[in-house]
PDB file of N, CA and C in Angstrom:
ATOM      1  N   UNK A   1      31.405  58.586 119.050  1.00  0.00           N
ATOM      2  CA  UNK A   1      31.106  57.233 118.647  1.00  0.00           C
ATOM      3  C   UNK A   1      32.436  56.504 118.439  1.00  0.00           C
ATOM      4  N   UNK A   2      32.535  55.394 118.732  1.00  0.00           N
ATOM      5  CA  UNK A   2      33.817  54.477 118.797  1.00  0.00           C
ATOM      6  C   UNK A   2      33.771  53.663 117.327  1.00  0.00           C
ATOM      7  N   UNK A   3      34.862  53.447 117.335  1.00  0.00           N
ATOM      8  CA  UNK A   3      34.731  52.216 116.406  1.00  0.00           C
ATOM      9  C   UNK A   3      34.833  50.679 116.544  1.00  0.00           C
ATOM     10  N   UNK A   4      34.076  49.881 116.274  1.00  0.00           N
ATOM     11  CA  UNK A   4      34.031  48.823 116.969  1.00  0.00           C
ATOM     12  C   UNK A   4      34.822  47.654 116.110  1.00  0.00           C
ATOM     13  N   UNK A   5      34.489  47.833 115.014  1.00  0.00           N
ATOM     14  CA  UNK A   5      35.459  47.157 113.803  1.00  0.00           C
ATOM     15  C   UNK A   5      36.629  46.890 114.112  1.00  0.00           C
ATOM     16  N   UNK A   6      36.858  45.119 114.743  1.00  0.00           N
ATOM     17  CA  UNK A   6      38.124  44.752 114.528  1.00  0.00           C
ATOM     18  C   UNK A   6      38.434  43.903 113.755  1.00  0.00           C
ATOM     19  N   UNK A   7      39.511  43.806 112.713  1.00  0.00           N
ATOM     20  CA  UNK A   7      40.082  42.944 111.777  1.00  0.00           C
ATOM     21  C   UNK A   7      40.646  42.073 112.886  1.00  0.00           C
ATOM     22  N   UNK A   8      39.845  40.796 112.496  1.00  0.00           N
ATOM     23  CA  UNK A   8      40.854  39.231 112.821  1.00  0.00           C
ATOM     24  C   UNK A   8      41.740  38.775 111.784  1.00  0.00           C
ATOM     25  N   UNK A   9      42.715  38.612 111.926  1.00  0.00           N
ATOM     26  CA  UNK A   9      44.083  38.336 111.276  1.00  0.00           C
ATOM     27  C   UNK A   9      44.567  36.466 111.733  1.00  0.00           C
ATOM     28  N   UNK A  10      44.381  36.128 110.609  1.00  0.00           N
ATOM     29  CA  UNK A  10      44.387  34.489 111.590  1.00  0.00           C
ATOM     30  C   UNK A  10      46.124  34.156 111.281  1.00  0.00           C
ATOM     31  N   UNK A  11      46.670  33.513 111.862  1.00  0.00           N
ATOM     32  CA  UNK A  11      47.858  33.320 111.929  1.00  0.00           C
ATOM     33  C   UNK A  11      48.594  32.031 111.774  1.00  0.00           C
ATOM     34  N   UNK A  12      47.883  31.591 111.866  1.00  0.00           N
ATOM     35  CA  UNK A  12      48.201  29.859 111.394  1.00  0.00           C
ATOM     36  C   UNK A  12      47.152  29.354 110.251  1.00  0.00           C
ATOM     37  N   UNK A  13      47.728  29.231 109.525  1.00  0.00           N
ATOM     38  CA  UNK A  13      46.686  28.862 108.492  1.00  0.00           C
ATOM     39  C   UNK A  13      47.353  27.417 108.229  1.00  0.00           C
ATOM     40  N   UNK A  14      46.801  26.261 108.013  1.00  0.00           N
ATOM     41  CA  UNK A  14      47.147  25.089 107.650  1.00  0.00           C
ATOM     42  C   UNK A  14      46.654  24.417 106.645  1.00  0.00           C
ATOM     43  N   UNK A  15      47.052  24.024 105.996  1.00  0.00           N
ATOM     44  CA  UNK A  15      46.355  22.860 104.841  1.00  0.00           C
ATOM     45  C   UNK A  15      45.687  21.830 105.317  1.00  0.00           C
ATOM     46  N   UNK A  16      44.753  21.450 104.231  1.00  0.00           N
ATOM     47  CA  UNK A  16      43.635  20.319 104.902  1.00  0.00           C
ATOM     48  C   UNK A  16      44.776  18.901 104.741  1.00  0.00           C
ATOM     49  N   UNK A  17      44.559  18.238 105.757  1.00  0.00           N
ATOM     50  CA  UNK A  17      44.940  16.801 106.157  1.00  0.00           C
ATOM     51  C   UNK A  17      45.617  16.134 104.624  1.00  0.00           C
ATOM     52  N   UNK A  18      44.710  16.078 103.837  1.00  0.00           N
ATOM     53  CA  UNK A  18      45.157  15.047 102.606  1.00  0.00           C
ATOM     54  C   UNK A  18      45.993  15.691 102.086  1.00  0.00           C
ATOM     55  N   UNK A  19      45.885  17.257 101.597  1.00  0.00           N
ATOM     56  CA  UNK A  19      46.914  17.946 100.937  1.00  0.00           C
ATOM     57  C   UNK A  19      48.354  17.809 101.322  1.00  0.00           C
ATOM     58  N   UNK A  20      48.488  17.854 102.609  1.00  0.00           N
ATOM     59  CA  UNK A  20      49.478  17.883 103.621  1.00  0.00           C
ATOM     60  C   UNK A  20      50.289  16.510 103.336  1.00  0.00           C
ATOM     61  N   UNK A  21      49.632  14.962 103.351  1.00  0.00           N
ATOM     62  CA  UNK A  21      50.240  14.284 102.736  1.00  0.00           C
ATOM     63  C   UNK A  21      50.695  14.497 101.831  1.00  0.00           C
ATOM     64  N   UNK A  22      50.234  15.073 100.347  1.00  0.00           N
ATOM     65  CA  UNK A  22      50.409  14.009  99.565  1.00  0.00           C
ATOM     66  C   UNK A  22      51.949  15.503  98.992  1.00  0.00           C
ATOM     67  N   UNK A  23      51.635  16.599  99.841  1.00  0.00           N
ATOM     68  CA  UNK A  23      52.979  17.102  99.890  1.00  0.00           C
ATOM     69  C   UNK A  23      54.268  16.308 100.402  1.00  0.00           C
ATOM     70  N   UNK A  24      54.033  15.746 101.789  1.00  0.00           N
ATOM     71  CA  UNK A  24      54.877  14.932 102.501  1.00  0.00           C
ATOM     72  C   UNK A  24      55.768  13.701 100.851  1.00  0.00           C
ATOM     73  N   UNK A  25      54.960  13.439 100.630  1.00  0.00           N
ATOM     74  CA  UNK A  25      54.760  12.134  99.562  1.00  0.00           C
ATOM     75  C   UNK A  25      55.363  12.941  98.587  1.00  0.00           C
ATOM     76  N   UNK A  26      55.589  13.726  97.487  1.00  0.00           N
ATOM     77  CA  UNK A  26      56.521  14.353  96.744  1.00  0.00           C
ATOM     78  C   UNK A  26      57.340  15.810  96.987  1.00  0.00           C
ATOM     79  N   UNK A  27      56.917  16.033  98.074  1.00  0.00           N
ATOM     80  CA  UNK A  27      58.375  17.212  98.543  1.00  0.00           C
ATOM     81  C   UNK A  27      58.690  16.851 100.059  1.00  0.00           C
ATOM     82  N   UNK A  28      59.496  15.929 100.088  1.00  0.00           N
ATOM     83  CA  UNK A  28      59.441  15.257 101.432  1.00  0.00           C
ATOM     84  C   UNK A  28      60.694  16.943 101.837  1.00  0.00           C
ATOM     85  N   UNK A  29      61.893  16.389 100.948  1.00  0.00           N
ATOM     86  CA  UNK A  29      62.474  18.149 101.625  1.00  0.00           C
ATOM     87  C   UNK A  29      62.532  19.117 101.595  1.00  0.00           C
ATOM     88  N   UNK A  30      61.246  19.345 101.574  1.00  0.00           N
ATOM     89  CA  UNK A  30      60.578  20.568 101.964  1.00  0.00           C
ATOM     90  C   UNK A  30      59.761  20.850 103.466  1.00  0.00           C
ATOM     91  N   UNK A  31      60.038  19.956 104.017  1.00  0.00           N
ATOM     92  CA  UNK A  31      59.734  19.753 105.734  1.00  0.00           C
ATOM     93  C   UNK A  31      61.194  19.584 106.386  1.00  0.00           C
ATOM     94  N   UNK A  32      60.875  20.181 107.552  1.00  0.00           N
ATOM     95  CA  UNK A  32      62.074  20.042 108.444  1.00  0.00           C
ATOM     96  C   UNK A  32      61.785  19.000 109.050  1.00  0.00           C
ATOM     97  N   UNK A  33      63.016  19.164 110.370  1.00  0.00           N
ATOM     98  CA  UNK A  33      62.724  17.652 111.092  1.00  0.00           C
ATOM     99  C   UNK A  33      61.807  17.711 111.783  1.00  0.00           C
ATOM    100  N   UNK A  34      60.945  18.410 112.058  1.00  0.00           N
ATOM    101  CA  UNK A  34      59.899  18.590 113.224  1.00  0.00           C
ATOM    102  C   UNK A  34      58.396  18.373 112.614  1.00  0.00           C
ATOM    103  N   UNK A  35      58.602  18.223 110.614  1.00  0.00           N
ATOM    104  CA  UNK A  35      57.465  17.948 110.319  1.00  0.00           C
ATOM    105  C   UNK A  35      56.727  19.446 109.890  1.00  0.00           C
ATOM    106  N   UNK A  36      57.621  20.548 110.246  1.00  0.00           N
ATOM    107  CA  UNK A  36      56.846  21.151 109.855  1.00  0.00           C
ATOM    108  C   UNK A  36      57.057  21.966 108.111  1.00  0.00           C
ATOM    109  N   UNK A  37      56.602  22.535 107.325  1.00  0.00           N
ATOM    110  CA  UNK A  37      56.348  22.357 105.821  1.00  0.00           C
ATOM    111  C   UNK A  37      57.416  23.740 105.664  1.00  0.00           C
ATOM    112  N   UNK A  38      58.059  24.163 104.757  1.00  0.00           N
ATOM    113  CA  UNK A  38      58.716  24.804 104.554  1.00  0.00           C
ATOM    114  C   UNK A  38      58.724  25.736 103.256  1.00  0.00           C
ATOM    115  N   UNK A  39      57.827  26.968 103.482  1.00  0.00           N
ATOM    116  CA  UNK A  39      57.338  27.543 102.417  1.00  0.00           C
ATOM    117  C   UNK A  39      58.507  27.922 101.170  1.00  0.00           C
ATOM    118  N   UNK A  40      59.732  27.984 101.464  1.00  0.00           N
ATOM    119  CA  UNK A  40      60.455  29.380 101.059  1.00  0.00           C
ATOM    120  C   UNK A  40      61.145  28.048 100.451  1.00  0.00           C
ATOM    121  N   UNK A  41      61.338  27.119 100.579  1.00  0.00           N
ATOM    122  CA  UNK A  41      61.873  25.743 100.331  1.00  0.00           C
ATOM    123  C   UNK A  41      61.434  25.215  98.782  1.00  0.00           C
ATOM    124  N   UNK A  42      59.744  25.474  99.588  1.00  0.00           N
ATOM    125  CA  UNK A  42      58.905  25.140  98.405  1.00  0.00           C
ATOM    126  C   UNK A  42      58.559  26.277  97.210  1.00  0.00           C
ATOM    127  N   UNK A  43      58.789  27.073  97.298  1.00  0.00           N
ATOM    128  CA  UNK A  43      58.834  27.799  96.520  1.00  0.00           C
ATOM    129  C   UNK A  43      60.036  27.832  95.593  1.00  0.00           C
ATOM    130  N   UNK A  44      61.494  27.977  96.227  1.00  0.00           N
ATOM    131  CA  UNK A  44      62.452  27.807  95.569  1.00  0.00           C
ATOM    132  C   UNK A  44      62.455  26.345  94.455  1.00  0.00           C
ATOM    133  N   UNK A  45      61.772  25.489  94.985  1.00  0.00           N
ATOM    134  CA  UNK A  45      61.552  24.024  94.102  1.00  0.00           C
ATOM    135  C   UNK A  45      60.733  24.567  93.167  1.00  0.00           C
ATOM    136  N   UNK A  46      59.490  25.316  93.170  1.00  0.00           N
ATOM    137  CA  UNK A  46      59.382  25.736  91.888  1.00  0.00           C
ATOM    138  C   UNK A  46      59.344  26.042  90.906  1.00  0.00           C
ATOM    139  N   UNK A  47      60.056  27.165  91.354  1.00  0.00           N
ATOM    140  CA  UNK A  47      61.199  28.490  90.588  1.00  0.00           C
ATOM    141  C   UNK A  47      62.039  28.050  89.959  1.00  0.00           C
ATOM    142  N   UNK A  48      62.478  26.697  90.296  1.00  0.00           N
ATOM    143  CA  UNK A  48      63.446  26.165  89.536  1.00  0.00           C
ATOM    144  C   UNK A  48      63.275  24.747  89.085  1.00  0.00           C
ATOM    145  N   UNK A  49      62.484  24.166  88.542  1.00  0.00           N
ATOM    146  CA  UNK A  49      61.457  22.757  87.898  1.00  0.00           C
ATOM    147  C   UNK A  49      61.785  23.468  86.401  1.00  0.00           C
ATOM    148  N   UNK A  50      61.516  22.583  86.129  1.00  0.00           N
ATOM    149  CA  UNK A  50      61.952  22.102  84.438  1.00  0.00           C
ATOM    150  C   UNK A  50      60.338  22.428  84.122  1.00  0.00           C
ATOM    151  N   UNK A  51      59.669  23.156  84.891  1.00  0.00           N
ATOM    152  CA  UNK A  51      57.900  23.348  84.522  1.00  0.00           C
ATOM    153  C   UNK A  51      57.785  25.034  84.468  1.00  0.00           C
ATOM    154  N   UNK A  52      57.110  25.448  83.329  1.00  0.00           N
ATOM    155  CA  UNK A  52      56.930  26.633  82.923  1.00  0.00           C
ATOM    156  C   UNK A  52      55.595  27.050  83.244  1.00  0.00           C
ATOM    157  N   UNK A  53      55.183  27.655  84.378  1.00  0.00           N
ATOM    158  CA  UNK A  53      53.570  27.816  84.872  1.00  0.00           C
ATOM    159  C   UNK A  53      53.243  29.164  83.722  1.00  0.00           C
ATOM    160  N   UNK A  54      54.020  30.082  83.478  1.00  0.00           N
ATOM    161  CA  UNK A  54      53.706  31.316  82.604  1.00  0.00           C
ATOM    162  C   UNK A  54      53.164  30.874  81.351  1.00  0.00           C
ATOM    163  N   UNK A  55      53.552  29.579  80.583  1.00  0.00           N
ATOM    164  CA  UNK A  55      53.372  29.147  79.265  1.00  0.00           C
ATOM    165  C   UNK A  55      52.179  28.184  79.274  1.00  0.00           C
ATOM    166  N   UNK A  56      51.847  27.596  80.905  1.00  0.00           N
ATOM    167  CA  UNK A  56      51.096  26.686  80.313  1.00  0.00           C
ATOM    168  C   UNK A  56      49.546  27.390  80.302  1.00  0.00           C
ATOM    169  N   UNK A  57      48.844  26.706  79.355  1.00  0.00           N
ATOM    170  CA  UNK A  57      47.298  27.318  79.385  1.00  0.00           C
ATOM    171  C   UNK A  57      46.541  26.411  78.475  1.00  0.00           C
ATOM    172  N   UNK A  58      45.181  26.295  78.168  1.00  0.00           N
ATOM    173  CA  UNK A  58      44.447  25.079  77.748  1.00  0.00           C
ATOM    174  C   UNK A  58      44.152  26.093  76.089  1.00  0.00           C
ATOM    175  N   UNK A  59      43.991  25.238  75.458  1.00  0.00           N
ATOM    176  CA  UNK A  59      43.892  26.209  73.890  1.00  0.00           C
ATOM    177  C   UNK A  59      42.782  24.965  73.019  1.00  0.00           C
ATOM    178  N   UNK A  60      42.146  25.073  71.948  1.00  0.00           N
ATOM    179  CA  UNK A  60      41.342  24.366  71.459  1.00  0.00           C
ATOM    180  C   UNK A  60      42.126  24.254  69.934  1.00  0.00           C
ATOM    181  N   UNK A  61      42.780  23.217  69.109  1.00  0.00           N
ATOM    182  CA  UNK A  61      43.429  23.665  68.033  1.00  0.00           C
ATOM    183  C   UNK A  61      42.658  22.073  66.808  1.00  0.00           C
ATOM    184  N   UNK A  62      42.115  22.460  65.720  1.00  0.00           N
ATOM    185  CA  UNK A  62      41.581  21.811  64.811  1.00  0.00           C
ATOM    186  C   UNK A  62      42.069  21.626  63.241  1.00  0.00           C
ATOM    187  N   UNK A  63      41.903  21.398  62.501  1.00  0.00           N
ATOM    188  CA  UNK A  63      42.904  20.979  61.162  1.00  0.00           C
ATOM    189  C   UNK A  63      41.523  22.486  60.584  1.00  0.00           C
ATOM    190  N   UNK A  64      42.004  22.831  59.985  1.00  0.00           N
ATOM    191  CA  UNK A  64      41.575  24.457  59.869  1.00  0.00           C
ATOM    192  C   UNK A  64      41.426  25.637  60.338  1.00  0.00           C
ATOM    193  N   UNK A  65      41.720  25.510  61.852  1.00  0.00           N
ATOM    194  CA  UNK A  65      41.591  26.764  62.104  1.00  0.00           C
ATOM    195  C   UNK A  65      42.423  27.978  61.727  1.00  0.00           C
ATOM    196  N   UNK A  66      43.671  27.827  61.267  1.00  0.00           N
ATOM    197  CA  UNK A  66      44.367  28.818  60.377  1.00  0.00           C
ATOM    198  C   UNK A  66      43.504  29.762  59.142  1.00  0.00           C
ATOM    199  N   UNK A  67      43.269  28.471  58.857  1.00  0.00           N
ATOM    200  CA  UNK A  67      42.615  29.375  57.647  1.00  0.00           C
ATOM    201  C   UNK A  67      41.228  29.698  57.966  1.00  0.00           C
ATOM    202  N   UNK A  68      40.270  29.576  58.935  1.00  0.00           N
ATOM    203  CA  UNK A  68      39.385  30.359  59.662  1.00  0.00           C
ATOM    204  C   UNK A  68      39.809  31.541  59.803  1.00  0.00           C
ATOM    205  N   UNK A  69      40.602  31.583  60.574  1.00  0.00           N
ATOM    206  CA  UNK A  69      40.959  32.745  61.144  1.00  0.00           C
ATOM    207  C   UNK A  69      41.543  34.210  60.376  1.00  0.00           C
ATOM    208  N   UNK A  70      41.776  33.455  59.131  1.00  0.00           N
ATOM    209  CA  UNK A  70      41.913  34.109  58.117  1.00  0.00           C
ATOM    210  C   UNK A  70      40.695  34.448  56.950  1.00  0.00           C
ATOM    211  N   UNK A  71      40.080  33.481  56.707  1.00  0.00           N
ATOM    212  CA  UNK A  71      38.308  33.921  56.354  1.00  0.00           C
ATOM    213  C   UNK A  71      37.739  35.162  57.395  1.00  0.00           C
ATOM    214  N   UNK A  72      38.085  35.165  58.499  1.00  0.00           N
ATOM    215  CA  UNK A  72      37.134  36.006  59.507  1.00  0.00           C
ATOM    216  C   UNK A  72      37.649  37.252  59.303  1.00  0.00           C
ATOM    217  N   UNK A  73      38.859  37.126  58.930  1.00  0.00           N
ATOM    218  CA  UNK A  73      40.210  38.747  58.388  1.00  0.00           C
ATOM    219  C   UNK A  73      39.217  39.415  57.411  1.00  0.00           C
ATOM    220  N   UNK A  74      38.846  38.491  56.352  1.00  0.00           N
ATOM    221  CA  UNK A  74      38.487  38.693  55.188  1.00  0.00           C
ATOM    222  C   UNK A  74      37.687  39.902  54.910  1.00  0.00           C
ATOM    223  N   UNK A  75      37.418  40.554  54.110  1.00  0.00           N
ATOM    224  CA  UNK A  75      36.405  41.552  54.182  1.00  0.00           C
ATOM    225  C   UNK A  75      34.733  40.851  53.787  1.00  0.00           C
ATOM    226  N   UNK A  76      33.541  40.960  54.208  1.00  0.00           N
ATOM    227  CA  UNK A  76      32.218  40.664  53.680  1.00  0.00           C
ATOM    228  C   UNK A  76      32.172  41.018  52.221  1.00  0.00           C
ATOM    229  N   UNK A  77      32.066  39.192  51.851  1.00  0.00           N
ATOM    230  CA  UNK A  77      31.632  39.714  50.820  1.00  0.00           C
ATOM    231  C   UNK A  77      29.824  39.210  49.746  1.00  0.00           C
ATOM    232  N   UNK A  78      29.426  38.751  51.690  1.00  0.00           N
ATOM    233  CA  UNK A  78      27.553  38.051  51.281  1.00  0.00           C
ATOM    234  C   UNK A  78      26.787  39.018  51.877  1.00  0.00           C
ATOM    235  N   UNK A  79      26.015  39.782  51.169  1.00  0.00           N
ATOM    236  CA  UNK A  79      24.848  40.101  52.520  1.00  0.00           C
ATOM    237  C   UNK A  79      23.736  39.406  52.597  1.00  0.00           C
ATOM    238  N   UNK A  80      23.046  39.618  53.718  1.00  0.00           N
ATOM    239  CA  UNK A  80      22.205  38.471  54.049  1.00  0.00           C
ATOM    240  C   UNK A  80      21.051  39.993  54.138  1.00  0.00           C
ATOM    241  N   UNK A  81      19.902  39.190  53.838  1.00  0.00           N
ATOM    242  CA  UNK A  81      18.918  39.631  53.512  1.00  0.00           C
ATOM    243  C   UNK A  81      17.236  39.373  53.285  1.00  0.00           C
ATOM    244  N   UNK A  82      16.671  39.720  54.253  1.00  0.00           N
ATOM    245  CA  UNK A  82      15.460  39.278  54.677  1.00  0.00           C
ATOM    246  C   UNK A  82      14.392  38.646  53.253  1.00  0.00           C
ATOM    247  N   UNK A  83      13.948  38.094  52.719  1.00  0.00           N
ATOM    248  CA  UNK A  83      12.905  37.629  51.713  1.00  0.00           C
ATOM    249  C   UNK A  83      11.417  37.732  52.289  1.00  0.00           C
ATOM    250  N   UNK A  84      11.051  39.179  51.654  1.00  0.00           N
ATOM    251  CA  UNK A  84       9.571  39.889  52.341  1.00  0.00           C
ATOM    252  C   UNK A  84       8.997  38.652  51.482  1.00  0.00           C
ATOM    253  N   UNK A  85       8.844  38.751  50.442  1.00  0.00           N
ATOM    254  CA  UNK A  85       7.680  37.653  49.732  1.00  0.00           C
ATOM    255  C   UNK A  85       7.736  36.383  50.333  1.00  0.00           C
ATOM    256  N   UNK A  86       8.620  35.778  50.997  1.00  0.00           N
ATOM    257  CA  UNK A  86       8.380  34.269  51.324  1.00  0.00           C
ATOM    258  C   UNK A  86       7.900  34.758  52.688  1.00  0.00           C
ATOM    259  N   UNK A  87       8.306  35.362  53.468  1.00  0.00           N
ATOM    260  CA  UNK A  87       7.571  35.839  54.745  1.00  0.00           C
ATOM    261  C   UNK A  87       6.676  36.167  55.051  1.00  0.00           C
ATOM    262  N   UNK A  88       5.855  36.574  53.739  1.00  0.00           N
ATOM    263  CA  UNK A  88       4.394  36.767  53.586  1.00  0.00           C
ATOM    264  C   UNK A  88       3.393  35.794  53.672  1.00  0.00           C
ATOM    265  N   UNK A  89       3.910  34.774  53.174  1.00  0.00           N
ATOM    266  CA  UNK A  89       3.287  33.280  53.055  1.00  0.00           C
ATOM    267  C   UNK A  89       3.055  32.692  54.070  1.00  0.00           C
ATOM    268  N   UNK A  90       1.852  31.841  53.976  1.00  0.00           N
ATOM    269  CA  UNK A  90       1.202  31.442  55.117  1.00  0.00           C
ATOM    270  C   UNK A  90       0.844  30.329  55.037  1.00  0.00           C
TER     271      UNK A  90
END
């Protein structure tokens, strides 16, 4: 029995149309003269931006949550506890 399984490997991969501008539009040198985009270019512009991608991240922060977070440390000190007699009631 053969194997028929071939991996397609695509080789040009391009960005969609608008993206492609609006690169043109803030990393103009990062294209050569022929227009075409220059990965290793763009990457190095990265790597070196005054922008920290490792640090940034979305966080939720409120005028208490410190001390939440410190109530939740806390050890229990309510138990909660079912009331058979009112549950009886009808």
């Amino acid at each position: 029995m053969t194997n028929t399984n071939k991996q397609n490997i695509t080789g040009s991969i391009k960005a969609p149309k608008d993206n492609l501008e609006k690169l043109k539009k803030d990393f103009p040198h990062c294209f050569d003269k022929n227009g075409n985009f220059d990965f290793e270019k763009f990457k190095h512009e990265l790597e070196t931006s005054e922008i920290n991608f490792s640090k940034e991240s979305y966080g939720m922060d409120w005028l208490g949550k410190s001390y939440a977070r410190l109530l939740a440390s806390d050890e229990t000190s309510t138990l909660l506890k079912e009331n058979e007699e009112w549950n009886e009631k009808k």
